[in-house]
C-alpha atoms as a PDB file:
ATOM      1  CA  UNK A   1     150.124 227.308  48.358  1.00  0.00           C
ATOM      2  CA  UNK A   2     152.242 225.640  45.764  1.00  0.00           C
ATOM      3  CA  UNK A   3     153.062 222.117  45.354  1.00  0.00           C
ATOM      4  CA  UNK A   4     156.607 221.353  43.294  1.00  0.00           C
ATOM      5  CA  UNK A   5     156.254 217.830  40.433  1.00  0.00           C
ATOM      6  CA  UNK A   6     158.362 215.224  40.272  1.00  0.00           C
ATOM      7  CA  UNK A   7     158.330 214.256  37.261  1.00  0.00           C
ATOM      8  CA  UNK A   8     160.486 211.069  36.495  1.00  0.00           C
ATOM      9  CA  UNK A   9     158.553 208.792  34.663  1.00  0.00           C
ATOM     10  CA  UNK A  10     156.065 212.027  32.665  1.00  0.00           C
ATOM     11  CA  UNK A  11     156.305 212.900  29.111  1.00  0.00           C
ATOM     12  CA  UNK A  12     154.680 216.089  27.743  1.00  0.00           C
ATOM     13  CA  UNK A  13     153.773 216.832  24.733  1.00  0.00           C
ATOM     14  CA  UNK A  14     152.250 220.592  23.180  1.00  0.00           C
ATOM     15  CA  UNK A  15     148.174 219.354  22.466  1.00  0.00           C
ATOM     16  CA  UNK A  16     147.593 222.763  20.956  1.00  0.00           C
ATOM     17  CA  UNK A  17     149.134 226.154  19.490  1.00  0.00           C
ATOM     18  CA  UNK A  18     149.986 228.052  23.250  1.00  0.00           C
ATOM     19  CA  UNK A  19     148.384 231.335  23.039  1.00  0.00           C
ATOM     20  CA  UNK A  20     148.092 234.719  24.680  1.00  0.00           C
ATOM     21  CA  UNK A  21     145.809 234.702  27.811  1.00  0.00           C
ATOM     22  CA  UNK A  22     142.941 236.950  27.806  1.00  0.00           C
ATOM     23  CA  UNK A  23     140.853 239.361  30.615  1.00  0.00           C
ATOM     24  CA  UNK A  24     137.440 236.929  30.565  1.00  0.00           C
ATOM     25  CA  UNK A  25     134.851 239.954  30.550  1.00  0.00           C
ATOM     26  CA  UNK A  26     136.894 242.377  28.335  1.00  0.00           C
ATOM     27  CA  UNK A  27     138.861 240.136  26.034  1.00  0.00           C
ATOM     28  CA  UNK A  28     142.168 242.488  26.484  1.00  0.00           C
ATOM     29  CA  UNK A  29     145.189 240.047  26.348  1.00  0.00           C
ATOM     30  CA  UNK A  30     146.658 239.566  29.880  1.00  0.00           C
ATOM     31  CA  UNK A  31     150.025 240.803  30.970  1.00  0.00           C
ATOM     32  CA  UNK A  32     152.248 240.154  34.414  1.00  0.00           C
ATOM     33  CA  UNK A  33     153.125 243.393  36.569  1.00  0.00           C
ATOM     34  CA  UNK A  34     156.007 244.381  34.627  1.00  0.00           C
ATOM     35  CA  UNK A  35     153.975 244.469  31.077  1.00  0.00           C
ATOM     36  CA  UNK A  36     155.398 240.541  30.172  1.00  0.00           C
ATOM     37  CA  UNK A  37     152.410 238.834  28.093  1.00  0.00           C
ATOM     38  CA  UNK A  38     150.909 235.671  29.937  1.00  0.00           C
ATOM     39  CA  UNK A  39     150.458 232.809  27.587  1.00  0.00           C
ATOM     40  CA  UNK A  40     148.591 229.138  28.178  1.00  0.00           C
ATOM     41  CA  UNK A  41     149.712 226.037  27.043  1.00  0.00           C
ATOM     42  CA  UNK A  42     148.007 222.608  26.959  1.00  0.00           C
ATOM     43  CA  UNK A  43     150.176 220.034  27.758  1.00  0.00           C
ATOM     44  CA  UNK A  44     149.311 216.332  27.733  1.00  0.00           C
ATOM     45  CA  UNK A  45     150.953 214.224  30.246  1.00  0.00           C
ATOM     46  CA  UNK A  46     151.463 211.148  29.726  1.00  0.00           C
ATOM     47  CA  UNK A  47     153.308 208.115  31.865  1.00  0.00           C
ATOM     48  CA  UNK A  48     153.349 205.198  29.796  1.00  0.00           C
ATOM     49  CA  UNK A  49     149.912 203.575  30.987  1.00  0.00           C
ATOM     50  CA  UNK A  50     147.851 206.758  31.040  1.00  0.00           C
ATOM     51  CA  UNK A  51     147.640 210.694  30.067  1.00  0.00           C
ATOM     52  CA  UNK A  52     146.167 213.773  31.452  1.00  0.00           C
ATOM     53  CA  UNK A  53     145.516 216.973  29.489  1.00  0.00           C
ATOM     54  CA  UNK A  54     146.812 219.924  31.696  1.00  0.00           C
ATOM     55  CA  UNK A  55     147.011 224.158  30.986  1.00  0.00           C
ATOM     56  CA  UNK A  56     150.356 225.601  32.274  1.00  0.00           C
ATOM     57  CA  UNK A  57     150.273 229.259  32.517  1.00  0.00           C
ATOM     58  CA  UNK A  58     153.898 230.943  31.519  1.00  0.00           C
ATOM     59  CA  UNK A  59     155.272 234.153  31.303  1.00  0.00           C
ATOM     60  CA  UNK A  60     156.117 234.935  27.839  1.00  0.00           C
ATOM     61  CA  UNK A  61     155.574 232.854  24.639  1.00  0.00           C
ATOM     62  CA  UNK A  62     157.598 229.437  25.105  1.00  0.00           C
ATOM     63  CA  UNK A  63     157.521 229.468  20.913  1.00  0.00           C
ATOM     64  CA  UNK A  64     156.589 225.851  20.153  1.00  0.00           C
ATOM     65  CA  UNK A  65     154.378 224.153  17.950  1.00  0.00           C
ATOM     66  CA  UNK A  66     151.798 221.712  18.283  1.00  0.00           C
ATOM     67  CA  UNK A  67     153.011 217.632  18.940  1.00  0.00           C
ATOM     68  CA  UNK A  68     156.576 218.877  20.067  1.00  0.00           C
ATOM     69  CA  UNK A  69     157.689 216.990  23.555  1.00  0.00           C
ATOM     70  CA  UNK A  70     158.596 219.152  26.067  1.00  0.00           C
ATOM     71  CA  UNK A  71     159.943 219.466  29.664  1.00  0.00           C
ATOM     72  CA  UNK A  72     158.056 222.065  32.330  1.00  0.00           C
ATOM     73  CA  UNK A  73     161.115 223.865  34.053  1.00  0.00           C
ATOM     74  CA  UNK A  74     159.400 224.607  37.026  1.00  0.00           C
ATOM     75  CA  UNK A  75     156.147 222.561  37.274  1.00  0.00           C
ATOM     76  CA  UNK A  76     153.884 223.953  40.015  1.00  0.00           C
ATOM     77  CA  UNK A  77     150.641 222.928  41.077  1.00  0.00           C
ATOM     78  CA  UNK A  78     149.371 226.605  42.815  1.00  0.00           C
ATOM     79  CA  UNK A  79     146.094 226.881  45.123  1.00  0.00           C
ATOM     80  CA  UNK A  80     143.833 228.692  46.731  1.00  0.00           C
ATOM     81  CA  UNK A  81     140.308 229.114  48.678  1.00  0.00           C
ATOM     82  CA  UNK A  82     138.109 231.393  47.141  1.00  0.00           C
ATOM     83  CA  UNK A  83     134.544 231.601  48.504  1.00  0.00           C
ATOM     84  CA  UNK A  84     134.768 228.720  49.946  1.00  0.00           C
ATOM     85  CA  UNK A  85     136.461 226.490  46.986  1.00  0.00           C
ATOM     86  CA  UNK A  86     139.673 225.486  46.131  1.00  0.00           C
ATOM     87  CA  UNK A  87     140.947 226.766  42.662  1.00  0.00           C
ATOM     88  CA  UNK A  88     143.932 225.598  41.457  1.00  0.00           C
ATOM     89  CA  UNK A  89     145.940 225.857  38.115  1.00  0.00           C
ATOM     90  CA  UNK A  90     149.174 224.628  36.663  1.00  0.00           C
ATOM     91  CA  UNK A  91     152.268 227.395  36.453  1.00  0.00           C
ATOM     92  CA  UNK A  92     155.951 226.846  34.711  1.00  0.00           C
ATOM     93  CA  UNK A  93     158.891 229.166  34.649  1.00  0.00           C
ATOM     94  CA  UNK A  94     159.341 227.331  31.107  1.00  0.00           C
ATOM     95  CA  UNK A  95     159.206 224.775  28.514  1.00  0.00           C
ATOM     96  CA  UNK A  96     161.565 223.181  26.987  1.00  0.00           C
ATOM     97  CA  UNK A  97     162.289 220.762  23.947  1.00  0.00           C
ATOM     98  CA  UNK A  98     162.006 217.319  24.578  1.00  0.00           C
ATOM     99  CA  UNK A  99     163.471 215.401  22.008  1.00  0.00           C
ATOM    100  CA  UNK A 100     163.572 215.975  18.025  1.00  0.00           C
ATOM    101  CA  UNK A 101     161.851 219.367  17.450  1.00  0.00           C
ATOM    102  CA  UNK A 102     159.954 218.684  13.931  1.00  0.00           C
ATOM    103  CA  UNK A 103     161.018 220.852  10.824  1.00  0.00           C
ATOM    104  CA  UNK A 104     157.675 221.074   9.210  1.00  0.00           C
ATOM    105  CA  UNK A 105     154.487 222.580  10.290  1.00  0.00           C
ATOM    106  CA  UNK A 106     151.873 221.439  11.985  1.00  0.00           C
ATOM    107  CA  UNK A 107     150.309 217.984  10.251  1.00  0.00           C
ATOM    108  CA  UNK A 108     153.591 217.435   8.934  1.00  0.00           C
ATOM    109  CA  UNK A 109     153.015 220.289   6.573  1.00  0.00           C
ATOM    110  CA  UNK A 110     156.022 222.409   4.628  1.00  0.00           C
ATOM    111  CA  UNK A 111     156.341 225.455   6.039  1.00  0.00           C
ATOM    112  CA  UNK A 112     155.939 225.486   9.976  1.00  0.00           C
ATOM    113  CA  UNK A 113     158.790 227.948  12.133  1.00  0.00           C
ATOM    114  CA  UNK A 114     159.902 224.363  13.855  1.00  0.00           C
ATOM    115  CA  UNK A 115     160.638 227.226  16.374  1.00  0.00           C
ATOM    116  CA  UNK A 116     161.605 225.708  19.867  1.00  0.00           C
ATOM    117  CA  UNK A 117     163.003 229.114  21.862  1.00  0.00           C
ATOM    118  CA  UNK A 118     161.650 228.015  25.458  1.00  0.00           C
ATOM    119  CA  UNK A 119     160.502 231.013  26.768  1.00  0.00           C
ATOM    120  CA  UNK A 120     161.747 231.945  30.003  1.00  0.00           C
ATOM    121  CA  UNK A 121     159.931 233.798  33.144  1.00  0.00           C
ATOM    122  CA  UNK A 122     161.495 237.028  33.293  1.00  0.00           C
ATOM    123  CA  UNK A 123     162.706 237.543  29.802  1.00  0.00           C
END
């Protein structure tokens, strides 16, 4: 089952570097059907009062940096039973710049990408 977000009111911001998922037992990195790598971001959301951290699996590599804002095209919260318990996990078809994307690295360090290419299920 999946549950659509509203989202009026939420900011997001990139907590930390996304990176390639991998298999838990063998450690190979994770691809969709078609052979597209599946990456996990952490995302905290935040709504003026409060914040939440929250992973958001994506299909590709969205291409941002840490502390850049960003707005989840496509925020779903999925779930399922499984033995008994309900698992669920966060899914986007893509994130996309918020705001001011910032033209040093990470720490406000020379040299970061300042890349903001949203990646996009399917590309």
């Amino acid at each position: 089952m999946e549950f659509r977000v509203q989202m009026d009111g939420l900011r997001f911001v990139v907590a930390d570097m996304p990176e390639q998922r991998k298999e838990f037992e063998s450690g190979q990195l994770r691809t969709d059907a078609e052979g597209r790598p599946l990456f996990q971001a952490r995302l905290l959301a935040m709504d003026g009062a409060g914040s939440a951290p929250i992973k958001v699996g994506l299909i590709g590599d969205p291409g941002l940096e840490q502390g850049v804002f960003v707005r989840p095209v496509g925020l779903v919260l999925n779930t399922i039973d499984r033995r008994g318990d309900t698992v669920t996990w966060w899914t986007a078809e893509r994130l996309e710049p918020d705001g001011p994307v910032p033209a040093d690295g990470p720490g406000g360090k020379p040299g970061g990408t300042g890349k903001a290419a949203a990646g996009k299920a399917g590309e």
